[in-house]
Protein backbone atom coordinates (compact mmCIF):
# COMPACT_ATOMS: atom_id res chain seq x y z
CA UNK A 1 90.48 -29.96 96.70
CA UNK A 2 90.09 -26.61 95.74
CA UNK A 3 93.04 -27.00 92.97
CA UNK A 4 91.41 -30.12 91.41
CA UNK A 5 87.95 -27.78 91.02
CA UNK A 6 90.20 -24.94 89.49
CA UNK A 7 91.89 -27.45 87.15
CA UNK A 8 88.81 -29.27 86.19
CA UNK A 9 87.00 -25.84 85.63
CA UNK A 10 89.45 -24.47 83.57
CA UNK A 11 90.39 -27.51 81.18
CA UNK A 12 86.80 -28.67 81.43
CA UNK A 13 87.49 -32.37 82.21
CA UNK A 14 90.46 -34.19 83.49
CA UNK A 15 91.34 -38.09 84.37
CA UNK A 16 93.11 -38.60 87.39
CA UNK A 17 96.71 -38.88 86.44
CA UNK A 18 96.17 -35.92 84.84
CA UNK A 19 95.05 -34.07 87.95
CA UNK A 20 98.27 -35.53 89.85
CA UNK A 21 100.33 -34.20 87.60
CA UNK A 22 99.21 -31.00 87.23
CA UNK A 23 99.00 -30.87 91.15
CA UNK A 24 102.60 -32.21 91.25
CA UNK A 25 100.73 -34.83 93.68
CA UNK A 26 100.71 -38.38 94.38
CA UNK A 27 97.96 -40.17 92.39
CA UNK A 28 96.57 -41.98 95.54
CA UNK A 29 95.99 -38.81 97.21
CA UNK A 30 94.55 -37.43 94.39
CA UNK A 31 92.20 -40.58 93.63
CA UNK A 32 90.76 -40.07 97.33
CA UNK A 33 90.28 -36.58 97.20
CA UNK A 34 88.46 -36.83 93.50
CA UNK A 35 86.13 -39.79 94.76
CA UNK A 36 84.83 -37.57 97.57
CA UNK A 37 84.42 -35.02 95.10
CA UNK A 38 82.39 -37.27 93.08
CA UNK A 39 80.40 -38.68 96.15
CA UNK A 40 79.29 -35.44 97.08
CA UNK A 41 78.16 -34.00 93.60
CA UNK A 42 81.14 -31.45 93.54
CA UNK A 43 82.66 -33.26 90.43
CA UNK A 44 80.65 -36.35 88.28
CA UNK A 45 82.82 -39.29 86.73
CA UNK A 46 82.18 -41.09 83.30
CA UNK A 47 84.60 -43.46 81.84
CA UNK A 48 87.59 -42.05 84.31
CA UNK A 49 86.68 -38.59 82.54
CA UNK A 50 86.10 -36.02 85.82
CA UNK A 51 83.72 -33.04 85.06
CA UNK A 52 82.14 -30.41 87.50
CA UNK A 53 79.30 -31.59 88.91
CA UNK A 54 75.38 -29.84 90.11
CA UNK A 55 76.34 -29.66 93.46
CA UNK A 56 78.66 -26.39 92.25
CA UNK A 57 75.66 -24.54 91.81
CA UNK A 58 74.00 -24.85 94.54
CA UNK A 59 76.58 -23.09 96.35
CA UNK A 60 76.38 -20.18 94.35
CA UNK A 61 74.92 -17.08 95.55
CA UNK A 62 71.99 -15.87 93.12
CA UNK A 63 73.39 -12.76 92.03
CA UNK A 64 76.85 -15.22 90.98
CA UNK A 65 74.31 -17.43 88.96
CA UNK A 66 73.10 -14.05 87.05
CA UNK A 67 75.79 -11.74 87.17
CA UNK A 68 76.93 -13.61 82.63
CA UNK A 69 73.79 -13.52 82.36
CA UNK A 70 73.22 -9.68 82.95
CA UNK A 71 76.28 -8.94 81.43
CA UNK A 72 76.50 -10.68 78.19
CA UNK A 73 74.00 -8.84 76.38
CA UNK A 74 76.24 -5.66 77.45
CA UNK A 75 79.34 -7.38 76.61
CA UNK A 76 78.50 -7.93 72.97
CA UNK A 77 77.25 -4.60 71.99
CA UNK A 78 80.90 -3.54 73.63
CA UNK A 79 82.51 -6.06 71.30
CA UNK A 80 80.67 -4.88 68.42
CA UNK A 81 80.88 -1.18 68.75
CA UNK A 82 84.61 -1.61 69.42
CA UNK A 83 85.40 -4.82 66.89
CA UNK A 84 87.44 -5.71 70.34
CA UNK A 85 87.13 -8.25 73.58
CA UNK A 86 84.87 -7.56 76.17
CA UNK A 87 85.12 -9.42 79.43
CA UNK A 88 83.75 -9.92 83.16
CA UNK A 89 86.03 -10.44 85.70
CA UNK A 90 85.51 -11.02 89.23
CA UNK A 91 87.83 -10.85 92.34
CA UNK A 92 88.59 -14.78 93.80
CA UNK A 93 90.74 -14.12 96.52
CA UNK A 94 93.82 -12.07 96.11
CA UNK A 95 93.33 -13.20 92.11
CA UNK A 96 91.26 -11.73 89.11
CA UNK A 97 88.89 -14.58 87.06
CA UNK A 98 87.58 -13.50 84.07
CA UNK A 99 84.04 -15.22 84.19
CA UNK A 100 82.66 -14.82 80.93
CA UNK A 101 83.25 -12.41 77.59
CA UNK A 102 82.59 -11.70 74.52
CA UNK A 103 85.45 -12.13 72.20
CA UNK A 104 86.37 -10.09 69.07
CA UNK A 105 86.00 -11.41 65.82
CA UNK A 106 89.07 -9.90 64.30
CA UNK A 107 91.85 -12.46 63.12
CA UNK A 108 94.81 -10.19 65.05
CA UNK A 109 92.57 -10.27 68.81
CA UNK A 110 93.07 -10.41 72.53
CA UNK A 111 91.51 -13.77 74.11
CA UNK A 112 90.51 -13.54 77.92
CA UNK A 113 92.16 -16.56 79.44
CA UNK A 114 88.59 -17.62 81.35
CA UNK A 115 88.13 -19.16 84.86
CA UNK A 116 91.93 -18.57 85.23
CA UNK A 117 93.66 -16.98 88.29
CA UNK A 118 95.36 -13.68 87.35
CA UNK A 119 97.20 -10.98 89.56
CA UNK A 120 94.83 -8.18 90.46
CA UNK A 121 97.65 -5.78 89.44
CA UNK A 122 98.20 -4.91 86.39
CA UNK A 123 95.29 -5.51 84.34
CA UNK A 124 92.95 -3.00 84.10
CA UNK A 125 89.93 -4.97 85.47
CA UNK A 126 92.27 -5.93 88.57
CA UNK A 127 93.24 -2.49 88.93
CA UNK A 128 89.48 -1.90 89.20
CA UNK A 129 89.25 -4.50 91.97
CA UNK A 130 92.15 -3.53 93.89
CA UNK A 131 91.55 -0.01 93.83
CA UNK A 132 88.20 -0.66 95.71
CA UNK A 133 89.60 -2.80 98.51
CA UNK A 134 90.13 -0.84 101.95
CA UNK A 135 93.76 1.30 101.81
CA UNK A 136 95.87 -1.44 104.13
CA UNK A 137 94.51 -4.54 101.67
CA UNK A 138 95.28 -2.68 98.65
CA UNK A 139 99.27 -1.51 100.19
CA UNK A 140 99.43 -5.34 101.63
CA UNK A 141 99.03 -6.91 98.41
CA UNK A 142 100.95 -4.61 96.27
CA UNK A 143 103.80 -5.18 99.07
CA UNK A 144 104.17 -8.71 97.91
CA UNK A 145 104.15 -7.92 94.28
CA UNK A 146 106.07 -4.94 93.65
CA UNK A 147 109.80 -5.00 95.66
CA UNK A 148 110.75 -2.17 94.20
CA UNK A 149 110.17 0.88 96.49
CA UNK A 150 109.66 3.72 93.46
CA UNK A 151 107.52 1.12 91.46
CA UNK A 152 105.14 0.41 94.83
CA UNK A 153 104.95 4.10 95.02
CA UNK A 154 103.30 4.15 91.27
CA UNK A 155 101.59 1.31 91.62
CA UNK A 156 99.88 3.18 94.70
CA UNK A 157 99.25 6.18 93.21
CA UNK A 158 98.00 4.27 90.07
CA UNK A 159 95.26 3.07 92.29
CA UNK A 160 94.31 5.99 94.18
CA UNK A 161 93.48 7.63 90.67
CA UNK A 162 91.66 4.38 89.49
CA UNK A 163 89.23 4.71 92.65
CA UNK A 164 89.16 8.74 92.09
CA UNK A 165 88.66 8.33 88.20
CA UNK A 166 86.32 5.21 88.00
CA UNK A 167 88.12 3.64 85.48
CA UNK A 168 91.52 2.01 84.97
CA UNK A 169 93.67 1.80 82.57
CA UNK A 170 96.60 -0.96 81.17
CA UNK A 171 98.60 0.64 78.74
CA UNK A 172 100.88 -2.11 77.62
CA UNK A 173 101.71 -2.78 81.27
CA UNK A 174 100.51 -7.26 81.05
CA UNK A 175 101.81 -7.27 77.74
CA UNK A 176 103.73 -4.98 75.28
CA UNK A 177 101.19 -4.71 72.27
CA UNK A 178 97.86 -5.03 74.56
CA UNK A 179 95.80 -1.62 75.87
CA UNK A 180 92.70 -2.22 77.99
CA UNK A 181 90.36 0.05 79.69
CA UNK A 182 87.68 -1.47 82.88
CA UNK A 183 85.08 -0.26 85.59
CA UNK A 184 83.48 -1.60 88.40
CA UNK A 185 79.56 -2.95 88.44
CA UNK A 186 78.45 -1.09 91.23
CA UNK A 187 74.98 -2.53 93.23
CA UNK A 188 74.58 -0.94 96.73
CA UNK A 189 77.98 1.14 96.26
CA UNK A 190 79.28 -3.13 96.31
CA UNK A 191 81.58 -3.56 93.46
CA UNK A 192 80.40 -6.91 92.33
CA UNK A 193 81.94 -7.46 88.91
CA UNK A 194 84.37 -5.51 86.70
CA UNK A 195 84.24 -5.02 82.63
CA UNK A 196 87.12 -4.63 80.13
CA UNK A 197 87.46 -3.98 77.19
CA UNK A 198 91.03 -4.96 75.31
CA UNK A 199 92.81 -4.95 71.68
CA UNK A 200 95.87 -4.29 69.99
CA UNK A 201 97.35 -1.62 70.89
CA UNK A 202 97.19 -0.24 67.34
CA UNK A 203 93.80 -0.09 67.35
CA UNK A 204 92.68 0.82 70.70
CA UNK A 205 94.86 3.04 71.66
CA UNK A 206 93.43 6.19 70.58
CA UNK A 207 89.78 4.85 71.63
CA UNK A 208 90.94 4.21 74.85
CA UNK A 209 88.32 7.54 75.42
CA UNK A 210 85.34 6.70 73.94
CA UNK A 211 85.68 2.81 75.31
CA UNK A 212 86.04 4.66 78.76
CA UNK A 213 82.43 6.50 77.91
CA UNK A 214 80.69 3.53 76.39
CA UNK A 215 82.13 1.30 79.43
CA UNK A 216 80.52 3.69 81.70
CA UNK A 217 76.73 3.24 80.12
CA UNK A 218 77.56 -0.90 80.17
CA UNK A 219 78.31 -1.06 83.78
CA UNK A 220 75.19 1.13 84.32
CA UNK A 221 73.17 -0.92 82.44
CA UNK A 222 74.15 -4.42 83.71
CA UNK A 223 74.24 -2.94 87.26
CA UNK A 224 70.61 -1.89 86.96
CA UNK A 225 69.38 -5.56 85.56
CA UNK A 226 71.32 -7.10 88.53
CA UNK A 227 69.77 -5.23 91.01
CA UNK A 228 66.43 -5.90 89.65
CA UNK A 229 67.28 -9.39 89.41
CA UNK A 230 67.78 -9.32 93.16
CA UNK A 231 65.03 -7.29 94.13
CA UNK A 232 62.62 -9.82 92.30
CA UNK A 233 64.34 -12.57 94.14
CA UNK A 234 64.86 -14.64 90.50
């Protein structure tokens, strides 16, 4: 079930054969599992066109329902300083979701693949994430990524200076012409969200600095209206 969600979240609507075959599943299976979706709110129907449904909500925490909207506002004056994307991710599982950003206007741009499942290592904003898990989850997952006994051995060390430093770094390391700097939205000492920032290498390179400072007021900022949010209990 949890795949037809994903799907359905991601592409925005979906018919059934559609689901199958993105599931790689029979369409009978998927028909029963999408019409108990449907009875129970999870996903509503019109025309054989499947769309999330309320009921998704209401299984949100509060702080989930207002962590975009704390962070936009943050987000954009990122994107504008900059001219580059900002984004939110979160930690799903073992897997980095960008939730929500604020995209640059620039023709030549990076665009955050949304509500998609992406490794926690090596984008910055995973790096984030992962560095703040306890020592054994952050050496268990990079186990089944990284073979590779002098790359595990960065990878490890590349964490244990993200969690010293506060801030992470991607330096071409998802893709060759890409640089990206993140932090952590701390509530509590709880890292609840991560921000990013991300361009063309040619032009964010040698900001990679100030984006570091400027990320550090954002998270501040969007920490401090979510924890207000959840100390006024709206």
């Amino acid at each position: 079930m949890t795949g037809i969600l994903e799907y359905v979240s991601r592409h925005g609507s979906a018919r059934t054969q559609e689901l199958a075959d993105a599931l790689d599943a029979p369409k009978s299976s998927v028909f029963g599992l999408v019409k108990g979706l449907v009875s129970t709110g999870y996903l509503v129907e019109e025309r054989g066109v499947h769309r999330l449904g309320p009921a998704l909500g209401s299984l949100l925490p509060r702080t989930a329902q207002d962590l975009a909207g704390s962070a936009l506002p943050a987000l954009e004056a990122l994107r504008d300083r900059f001219g580059e994307t900002a984004m939110l991710g979160t930690a799903v599982g073992d897997s980095l979701v960008y939730a929500t950003a604020a995209e640059s206007r620039q023709l030549i741009r990076y665009s955050a693949p949304l509500r998609t499942r992406r490794p926690l290592y090596p984008p910055s904003a995973g790096k984030v994430l992962l560095a703040h898990r306890p020592q054994n989850r952050r050496d268990a997952y990079l186990r089944t990524l990284i073979a590779d006994p002098a790359g595990y051995a960065a990878a490890r060390a590349d964490l244990a200076e993200v969690r010293a430093r506060g801030v992470a770094f991607n330096r071409g390391e998802t893709l060759p012409d890409v640089t990206a700097a993140a932090r952590p939205v701390l509530v509590g000492g709880e890292v609840r969200a991560v921000i990013a920032v991300a361009g063309p290498t040619s032009r964010t390179a040698d900001r990679l600095p100030a984006i570091a400072d400027a990320l550090l007021d954002a998270v501040s900022a969007v920490a401090g209206r979510l924890g207000a949010t959840e100390r006024g209990g709206h």
